[in-house]
C-alpha atoms as a PDB file:
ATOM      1  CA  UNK A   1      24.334  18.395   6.071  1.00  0.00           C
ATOM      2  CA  UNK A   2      21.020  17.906   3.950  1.00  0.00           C
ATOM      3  CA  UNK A   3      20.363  14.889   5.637  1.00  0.00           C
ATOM      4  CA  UNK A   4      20.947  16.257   8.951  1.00  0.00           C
ATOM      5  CA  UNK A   5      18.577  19.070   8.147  1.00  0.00           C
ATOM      6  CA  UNK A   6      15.528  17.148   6.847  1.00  0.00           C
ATOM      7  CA  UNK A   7      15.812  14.637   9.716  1.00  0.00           C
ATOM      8  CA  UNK A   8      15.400  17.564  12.128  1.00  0.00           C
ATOM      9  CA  UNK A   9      12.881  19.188  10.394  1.00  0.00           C
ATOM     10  CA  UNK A  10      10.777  16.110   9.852  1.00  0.00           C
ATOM     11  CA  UNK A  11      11.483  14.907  13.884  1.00  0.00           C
ATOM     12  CA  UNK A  12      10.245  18.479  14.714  1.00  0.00           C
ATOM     13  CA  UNK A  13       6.807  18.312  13.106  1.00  0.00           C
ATOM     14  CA  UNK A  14       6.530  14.642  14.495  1.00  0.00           C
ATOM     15  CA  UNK A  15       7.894  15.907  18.414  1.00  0.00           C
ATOM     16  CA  UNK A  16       5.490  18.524  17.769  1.00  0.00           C
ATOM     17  CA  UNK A  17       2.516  16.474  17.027  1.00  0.00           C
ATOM     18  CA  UNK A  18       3.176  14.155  19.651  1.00  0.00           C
ATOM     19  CA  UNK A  19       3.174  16.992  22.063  1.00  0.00           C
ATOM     20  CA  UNK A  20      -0.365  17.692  21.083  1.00  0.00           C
ATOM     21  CA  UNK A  21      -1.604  14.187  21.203  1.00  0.00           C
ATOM     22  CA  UNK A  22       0.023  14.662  24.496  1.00  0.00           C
ATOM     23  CA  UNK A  23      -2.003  17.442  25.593  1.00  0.00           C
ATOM     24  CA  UNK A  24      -5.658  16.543  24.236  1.00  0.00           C
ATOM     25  CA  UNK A  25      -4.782  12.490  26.287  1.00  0.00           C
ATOM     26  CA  UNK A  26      -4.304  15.008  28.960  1.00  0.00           C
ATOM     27  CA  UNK A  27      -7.869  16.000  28.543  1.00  0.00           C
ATOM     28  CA  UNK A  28      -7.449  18.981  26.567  1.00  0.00           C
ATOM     29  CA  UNK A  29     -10.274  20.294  24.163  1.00  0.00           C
ATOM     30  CA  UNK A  30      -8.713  23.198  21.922  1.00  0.00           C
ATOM     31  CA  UNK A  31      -8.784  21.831  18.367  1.00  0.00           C
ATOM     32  CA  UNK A  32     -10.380  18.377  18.707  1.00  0.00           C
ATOM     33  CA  UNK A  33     -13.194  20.049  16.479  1.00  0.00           C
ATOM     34  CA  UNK A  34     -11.099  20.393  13.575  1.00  0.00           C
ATOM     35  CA  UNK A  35      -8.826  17.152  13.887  1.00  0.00           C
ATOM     36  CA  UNK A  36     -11.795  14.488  13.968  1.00  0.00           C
ATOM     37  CA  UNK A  37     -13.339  13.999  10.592  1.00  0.00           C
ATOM     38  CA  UNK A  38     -17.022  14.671  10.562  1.00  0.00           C
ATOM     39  CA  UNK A  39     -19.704  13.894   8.642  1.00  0.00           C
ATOM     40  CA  UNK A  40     -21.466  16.545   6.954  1.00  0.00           C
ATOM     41  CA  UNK A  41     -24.311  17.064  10.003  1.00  0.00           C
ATOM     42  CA  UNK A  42     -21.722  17.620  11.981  1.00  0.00           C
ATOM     43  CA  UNK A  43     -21.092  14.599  14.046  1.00  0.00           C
ATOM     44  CA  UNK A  44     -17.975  12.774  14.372  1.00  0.00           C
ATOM     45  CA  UNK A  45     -16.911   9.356  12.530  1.00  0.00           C
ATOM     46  CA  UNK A  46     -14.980   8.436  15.167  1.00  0.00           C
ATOM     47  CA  UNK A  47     -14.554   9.325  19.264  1.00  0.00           C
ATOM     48  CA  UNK A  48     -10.886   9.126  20.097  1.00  0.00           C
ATOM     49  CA  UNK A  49     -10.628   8.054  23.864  1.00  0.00           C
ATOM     50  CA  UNK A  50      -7.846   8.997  25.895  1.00  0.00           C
ATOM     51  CA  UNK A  51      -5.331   5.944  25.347  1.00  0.00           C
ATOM     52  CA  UNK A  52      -5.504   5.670  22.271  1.00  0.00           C
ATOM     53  CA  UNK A  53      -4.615   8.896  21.868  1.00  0.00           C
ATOM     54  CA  UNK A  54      -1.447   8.750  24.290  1.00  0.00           C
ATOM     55  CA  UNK A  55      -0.882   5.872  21.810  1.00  0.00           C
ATOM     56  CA  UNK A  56      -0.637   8.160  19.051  1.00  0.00           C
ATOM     57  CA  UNK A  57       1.640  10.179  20.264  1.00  0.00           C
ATOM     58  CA  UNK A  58       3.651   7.952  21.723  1.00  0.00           C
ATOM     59  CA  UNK A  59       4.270   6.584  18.195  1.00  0.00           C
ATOM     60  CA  UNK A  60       4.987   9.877  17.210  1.00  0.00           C
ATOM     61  CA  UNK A  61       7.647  10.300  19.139  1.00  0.00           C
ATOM     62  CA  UNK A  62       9.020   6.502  18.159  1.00  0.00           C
ATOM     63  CA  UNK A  63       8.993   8.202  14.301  1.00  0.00           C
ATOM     64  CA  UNK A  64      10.558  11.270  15.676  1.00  0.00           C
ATOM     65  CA  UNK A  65      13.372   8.892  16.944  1.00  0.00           C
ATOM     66  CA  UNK A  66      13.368   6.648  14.180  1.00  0.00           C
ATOM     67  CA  UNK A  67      13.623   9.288  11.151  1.00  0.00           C
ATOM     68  CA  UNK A  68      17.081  10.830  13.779  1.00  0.00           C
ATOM     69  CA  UNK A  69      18.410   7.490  14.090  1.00  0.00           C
ATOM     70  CA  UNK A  70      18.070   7.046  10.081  1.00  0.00           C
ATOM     71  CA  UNK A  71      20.038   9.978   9.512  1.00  0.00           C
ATOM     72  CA  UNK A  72      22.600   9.131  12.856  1.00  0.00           C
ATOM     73  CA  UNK A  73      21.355  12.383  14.095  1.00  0.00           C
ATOM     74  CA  UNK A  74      21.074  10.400  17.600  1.00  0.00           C
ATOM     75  CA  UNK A  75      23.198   6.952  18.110  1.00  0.00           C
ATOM     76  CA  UNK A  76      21.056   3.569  16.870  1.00  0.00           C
ATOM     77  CA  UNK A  77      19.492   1.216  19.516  1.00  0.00           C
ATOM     78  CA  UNK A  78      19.140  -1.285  17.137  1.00  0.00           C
ATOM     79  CA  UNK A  79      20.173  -3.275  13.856  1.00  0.00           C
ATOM     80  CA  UNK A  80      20.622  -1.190  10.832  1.00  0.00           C
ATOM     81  CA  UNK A  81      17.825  -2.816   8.976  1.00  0.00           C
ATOM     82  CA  UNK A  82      15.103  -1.137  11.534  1.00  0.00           C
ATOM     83  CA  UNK A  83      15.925   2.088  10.829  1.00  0.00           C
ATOM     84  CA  UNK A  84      16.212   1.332   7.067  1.00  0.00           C
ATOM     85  CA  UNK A  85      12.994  -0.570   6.695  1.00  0.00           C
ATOM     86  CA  UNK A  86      11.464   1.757   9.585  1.00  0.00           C
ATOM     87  CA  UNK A  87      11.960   5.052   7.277  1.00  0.00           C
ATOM     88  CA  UNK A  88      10.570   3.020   4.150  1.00  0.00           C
ATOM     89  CA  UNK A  89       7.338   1.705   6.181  1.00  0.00           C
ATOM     90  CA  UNK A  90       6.934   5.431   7.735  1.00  0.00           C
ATOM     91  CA  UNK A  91       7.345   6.823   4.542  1.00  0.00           C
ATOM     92  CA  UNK A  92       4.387   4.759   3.167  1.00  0.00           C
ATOM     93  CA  UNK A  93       2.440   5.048   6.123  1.00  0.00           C
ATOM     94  CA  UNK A  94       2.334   9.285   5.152  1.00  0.00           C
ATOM     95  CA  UNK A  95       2.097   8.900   1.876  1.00  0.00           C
ATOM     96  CA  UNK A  96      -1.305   6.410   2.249  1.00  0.00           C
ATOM     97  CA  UNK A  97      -2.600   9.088   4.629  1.00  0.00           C
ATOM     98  CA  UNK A  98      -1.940  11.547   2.125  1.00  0.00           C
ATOM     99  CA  UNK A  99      -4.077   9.740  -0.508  1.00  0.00           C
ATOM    100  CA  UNK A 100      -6.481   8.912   2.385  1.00  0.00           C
ATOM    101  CA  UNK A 101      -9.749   6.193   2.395  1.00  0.00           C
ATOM    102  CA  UNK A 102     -11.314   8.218  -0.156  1.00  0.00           C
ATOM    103  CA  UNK A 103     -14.595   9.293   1.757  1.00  0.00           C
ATOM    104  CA  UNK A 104     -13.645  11.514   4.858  1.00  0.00           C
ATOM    105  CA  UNK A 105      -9.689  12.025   4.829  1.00  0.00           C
ATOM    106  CA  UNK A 106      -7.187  12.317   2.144  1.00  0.00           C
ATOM    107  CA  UNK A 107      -6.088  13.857  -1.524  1.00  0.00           C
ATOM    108  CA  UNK A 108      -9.315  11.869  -2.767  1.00  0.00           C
ATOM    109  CA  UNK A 109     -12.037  12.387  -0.021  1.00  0.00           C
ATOM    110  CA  UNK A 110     -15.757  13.036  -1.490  1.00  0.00           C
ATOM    111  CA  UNK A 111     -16.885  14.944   2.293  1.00  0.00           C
ATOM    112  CA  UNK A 112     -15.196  18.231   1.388  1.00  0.00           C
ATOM    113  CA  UNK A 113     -17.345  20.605   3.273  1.00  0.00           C
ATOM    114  CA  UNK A 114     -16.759  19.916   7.156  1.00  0.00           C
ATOM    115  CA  UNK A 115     -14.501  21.986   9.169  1.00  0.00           C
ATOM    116  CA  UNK A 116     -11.743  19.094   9.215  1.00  0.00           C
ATOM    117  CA  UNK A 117     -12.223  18.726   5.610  1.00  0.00           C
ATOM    118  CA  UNK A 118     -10.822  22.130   4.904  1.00  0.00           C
ATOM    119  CA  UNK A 119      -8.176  21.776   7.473  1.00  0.00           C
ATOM    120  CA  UNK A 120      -6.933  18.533   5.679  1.00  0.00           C
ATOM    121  CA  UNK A 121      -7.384  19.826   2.490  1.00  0.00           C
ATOM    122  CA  UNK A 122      -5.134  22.728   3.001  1.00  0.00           C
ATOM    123  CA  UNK A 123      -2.983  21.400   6.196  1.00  0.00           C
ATOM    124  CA  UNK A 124      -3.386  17.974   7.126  1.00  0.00           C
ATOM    125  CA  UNK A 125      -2.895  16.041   3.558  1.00  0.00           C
ATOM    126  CA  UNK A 126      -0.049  18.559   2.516  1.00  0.00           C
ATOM    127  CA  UNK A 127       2.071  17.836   5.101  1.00  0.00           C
ATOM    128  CA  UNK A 128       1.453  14.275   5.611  1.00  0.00           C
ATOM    129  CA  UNK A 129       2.477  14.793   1.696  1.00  0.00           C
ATOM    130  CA  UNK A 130       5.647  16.354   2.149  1.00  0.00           C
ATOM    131  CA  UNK A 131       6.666  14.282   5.414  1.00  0.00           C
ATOM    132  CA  UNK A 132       6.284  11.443   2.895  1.00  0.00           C
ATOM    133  CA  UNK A 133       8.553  12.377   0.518  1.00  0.00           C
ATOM    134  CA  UNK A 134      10.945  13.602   3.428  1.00  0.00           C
ATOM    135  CA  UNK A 135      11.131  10.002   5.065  1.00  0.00           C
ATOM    136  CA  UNK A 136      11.015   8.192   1.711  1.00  0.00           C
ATOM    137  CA  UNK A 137      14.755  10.913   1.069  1.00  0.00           C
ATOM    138  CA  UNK A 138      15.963   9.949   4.505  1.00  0.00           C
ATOM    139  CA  UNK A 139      15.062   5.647   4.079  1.00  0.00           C
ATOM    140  CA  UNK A 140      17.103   5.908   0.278  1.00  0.00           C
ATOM    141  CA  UNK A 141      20.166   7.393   1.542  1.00  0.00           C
END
């Protein structure tokens, strides 16, 4: 029942996020400005285009999938070993977001006082945190 219970939870925040990605490939504008690190004039490190984004949240949704399929929340489409060795390579994947690159994103970044910065030090790097330690549950059982 645990299991079945994180997996949903965790497949809920990623469905959730890819419906966002969703939305701003669509074109959409409300809260770009506080989910592209900045620099501390104010102007972005990076431009996200349009694909890439869809890109995003198409792999998103994958995760979503892949963390369900883990926990045999939804049948498997492949070999065992994907799902295991999925969950342990998503699990890292959160957890090195969580620590970050050290300069504009992360537990460690020095640029602390940009808009995103707050947002990912109270929102973003917390819950790519705790999604870590969710996956990393779901790839050890």
């Amino acid at each position: 029942m645990t299991t079945f219970v994180v997996a949903s939870c965790v497949a809920g925040v990623l469905l959730t996020l890819a419906l966002v990605h969703v939305y701003w490939a669509a074109g959409g504008t409300a809260g770009v400005a506080a989910a592209v690190p900045t620099r501390a004039g104010g102007t972005a490190v990076f431009t996200p285009r349009r694909a890439a984004t869809g890109a995003v949240a198409v792999g998103l949704g994958l995760a979503a999938a892949l963390v369900l399929g883990r926990a045999g929340v939804v049948p498997r489409v492949g070999p065992p070993g994907v799902y295991r060795w999925g969950t342990w390579a998503l699990g890292a994947g959160f957890a090195l977001r969580a620590v970050g690159e050290f300069r504009y994103v992360g537990l460690f970044k020095r640029e602390r006082h940009t808009r995103f910065a707050r947002f990912d030090t109270r929102v973003y790097t917390p819950l790519c945190a705790a999604l870590a330690a969710a996956v990393f549950y779901l790839a050890a059982i």
